[in-house]
PDB file of N, CA and C in Angstrom:
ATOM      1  N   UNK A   1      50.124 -22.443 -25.329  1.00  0.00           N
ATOM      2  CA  UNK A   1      51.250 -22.114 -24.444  1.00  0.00           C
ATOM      3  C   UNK A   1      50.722 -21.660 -23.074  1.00  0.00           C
ATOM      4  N   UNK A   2      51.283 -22.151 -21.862  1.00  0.00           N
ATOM      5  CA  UNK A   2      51.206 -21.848 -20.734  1.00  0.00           C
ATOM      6  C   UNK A   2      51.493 -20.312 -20.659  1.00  0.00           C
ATOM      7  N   UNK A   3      50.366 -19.437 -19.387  1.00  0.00           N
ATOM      8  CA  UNK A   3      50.742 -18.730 -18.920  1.00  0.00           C
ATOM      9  C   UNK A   3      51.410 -18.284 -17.833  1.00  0.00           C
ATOM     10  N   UNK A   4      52.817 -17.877 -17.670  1.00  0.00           N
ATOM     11  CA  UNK A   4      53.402 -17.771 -16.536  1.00  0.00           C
ATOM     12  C   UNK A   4      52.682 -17.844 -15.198  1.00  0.00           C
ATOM     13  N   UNK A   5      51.993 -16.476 -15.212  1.00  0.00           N
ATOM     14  CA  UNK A   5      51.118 -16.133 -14.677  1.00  0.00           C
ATOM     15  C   UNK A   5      50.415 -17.176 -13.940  1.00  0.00           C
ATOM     16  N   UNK A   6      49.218 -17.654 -14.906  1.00  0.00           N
ATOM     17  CA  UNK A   6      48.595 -19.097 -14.036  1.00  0.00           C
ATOM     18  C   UNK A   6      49.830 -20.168 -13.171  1.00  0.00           C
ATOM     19  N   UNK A   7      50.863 -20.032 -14.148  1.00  0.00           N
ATOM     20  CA  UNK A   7      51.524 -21.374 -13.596  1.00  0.00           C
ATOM     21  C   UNK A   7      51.945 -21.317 -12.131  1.00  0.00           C
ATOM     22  N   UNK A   8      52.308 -19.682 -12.270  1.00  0.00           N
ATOM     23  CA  UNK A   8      52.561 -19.691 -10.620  1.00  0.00           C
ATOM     24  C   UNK A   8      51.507 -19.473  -9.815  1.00  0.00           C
ATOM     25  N   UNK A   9      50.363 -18.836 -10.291  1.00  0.00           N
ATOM     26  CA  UNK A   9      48.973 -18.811  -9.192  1.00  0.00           C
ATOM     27  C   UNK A   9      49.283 -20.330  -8.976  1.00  0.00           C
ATOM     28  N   UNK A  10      48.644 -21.575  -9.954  1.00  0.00           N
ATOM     29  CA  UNK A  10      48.607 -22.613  -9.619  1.00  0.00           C
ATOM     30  C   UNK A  10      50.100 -23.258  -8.407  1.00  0.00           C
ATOM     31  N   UNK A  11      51.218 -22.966  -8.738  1.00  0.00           N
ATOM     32  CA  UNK A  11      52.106 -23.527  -7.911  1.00  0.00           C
ATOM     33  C   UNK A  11      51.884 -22.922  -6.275  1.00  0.00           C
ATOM     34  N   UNK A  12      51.486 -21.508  -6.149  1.00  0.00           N
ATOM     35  CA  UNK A  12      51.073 -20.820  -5.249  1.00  0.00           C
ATOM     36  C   UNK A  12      49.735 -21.546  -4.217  1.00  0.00           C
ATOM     37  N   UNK A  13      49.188 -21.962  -4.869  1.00  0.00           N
ATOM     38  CA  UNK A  13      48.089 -22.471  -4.065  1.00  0.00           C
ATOM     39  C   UNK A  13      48.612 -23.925  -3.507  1.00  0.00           C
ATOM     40  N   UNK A  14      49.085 -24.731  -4.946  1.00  0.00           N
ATOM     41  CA  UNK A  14      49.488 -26.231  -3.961  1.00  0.00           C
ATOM     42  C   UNK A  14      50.401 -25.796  -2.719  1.00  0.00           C
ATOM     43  N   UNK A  15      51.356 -24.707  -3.037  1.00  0.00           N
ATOM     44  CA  UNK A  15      52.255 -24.775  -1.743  1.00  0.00           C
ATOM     45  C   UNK A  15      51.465 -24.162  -0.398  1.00  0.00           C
ATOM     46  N   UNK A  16      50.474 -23.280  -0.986  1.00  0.00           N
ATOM     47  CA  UNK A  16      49.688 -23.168   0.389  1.00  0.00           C
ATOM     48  C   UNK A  16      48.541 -24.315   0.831  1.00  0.00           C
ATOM     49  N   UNK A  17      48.301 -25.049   0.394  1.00  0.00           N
ATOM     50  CA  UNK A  17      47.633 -26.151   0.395  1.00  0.00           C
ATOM     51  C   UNK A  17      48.364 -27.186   1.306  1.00  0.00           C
ATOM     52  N   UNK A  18      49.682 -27.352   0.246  1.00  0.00           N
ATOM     53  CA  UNK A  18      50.852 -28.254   1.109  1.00  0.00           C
ATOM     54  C   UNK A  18      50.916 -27.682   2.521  1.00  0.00           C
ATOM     55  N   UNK A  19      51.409 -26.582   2.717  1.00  0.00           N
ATOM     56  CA  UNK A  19      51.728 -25.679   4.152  1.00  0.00           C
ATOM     57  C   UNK A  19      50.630 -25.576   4.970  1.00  0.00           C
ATOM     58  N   UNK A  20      49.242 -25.535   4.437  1.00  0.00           N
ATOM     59  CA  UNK A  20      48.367 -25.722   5.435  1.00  0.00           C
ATOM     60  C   UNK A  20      48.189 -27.543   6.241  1.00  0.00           C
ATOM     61  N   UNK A  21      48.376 -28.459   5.120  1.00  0.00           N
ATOM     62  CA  UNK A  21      48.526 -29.925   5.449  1.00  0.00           C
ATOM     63  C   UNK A  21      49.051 -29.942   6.556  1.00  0.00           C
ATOM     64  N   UNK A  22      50.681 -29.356   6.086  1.00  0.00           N
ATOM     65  CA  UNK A  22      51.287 -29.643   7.079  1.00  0.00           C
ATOM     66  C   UNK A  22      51.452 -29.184   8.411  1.00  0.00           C
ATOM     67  N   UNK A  23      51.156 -27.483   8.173  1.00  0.00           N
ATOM     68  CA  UNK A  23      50.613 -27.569   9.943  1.00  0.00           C
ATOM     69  C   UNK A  23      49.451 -27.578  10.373  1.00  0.00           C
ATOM     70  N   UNK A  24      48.528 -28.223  10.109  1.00  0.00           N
ATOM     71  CA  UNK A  24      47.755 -29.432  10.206  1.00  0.00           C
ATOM     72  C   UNK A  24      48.092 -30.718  10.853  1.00  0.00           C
ATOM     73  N   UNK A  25      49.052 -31.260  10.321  1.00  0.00           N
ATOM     74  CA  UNK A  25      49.581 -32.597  11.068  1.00  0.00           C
ATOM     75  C   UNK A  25      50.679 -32.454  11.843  1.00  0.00           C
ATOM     76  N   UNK A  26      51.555 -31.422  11.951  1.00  0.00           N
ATOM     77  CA  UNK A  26      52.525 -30.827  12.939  1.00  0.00           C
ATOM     78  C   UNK A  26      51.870 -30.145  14.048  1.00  0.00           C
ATOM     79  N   UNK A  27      50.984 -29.115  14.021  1.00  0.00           N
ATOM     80  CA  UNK A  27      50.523 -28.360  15.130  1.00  0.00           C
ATOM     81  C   UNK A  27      50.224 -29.476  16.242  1.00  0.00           C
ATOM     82  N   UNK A  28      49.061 -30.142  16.005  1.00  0.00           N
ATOM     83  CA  UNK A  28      48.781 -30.945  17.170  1.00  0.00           C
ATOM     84  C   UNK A  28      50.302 -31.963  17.545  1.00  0.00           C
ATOM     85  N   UNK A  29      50.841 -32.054  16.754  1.00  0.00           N
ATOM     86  CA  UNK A  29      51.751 -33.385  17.318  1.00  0.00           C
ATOM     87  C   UNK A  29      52.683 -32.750  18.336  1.00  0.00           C
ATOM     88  N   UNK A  30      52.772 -31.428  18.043  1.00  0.00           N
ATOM     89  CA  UNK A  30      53.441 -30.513  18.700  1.00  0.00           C
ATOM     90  C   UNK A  30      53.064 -30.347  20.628  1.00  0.00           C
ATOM     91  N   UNK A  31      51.452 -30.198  20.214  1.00  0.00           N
ATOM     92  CA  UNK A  31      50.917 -29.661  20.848  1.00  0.00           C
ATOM     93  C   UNK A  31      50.696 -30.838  22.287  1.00  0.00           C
ATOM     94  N   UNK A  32      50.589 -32.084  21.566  1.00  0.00           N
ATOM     95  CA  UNK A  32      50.095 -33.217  22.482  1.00  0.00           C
ATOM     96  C   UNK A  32      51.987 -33.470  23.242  1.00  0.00           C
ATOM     97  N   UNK A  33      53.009 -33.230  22.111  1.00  0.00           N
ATOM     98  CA  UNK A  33      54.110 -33.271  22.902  1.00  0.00           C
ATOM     99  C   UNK A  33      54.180 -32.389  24.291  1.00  0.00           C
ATOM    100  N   UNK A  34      53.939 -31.166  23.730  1.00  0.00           N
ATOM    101  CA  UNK A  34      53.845 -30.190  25.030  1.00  0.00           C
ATOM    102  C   UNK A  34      53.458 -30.480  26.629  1.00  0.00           C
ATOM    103  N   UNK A  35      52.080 -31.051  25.701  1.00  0.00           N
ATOM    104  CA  UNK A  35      50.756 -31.335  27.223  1.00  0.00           C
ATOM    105  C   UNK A  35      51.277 -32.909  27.659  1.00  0.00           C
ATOM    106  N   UNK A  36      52.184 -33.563  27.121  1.00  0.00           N
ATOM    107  CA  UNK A  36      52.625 -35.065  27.877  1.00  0.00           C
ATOM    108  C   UNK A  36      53.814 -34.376  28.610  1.00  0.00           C
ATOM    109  N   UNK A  37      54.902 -33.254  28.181  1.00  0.00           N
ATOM    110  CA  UNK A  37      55.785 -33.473  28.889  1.00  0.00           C
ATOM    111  C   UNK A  37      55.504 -32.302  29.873  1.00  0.00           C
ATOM    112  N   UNK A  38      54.520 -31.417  30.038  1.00  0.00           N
ATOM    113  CA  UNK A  38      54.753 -30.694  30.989  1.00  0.00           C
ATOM    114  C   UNK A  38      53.323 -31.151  31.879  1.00  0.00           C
TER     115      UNK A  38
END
């Protein structure tokens, strides 16, 4: 039987994993928007 416990460490990390990805691929897109329009 699963431990709660782990299950959410484990869900805890993919979502910080996921959230780092993604601003990862958002920050700059952000960033290059910025520096084209100003």
């Amino acid at each position: 039987m699963l431990i709660p416990n782990d299950l959410i460490k484990s869900k805890n990390s993919y979502l910080s994993r996921h959230m780092k990805y993604l601003l990862n691929g958002v920050l700059p897109f952000y960033n290059f928007l910025f520096n084209y329009l100003i």
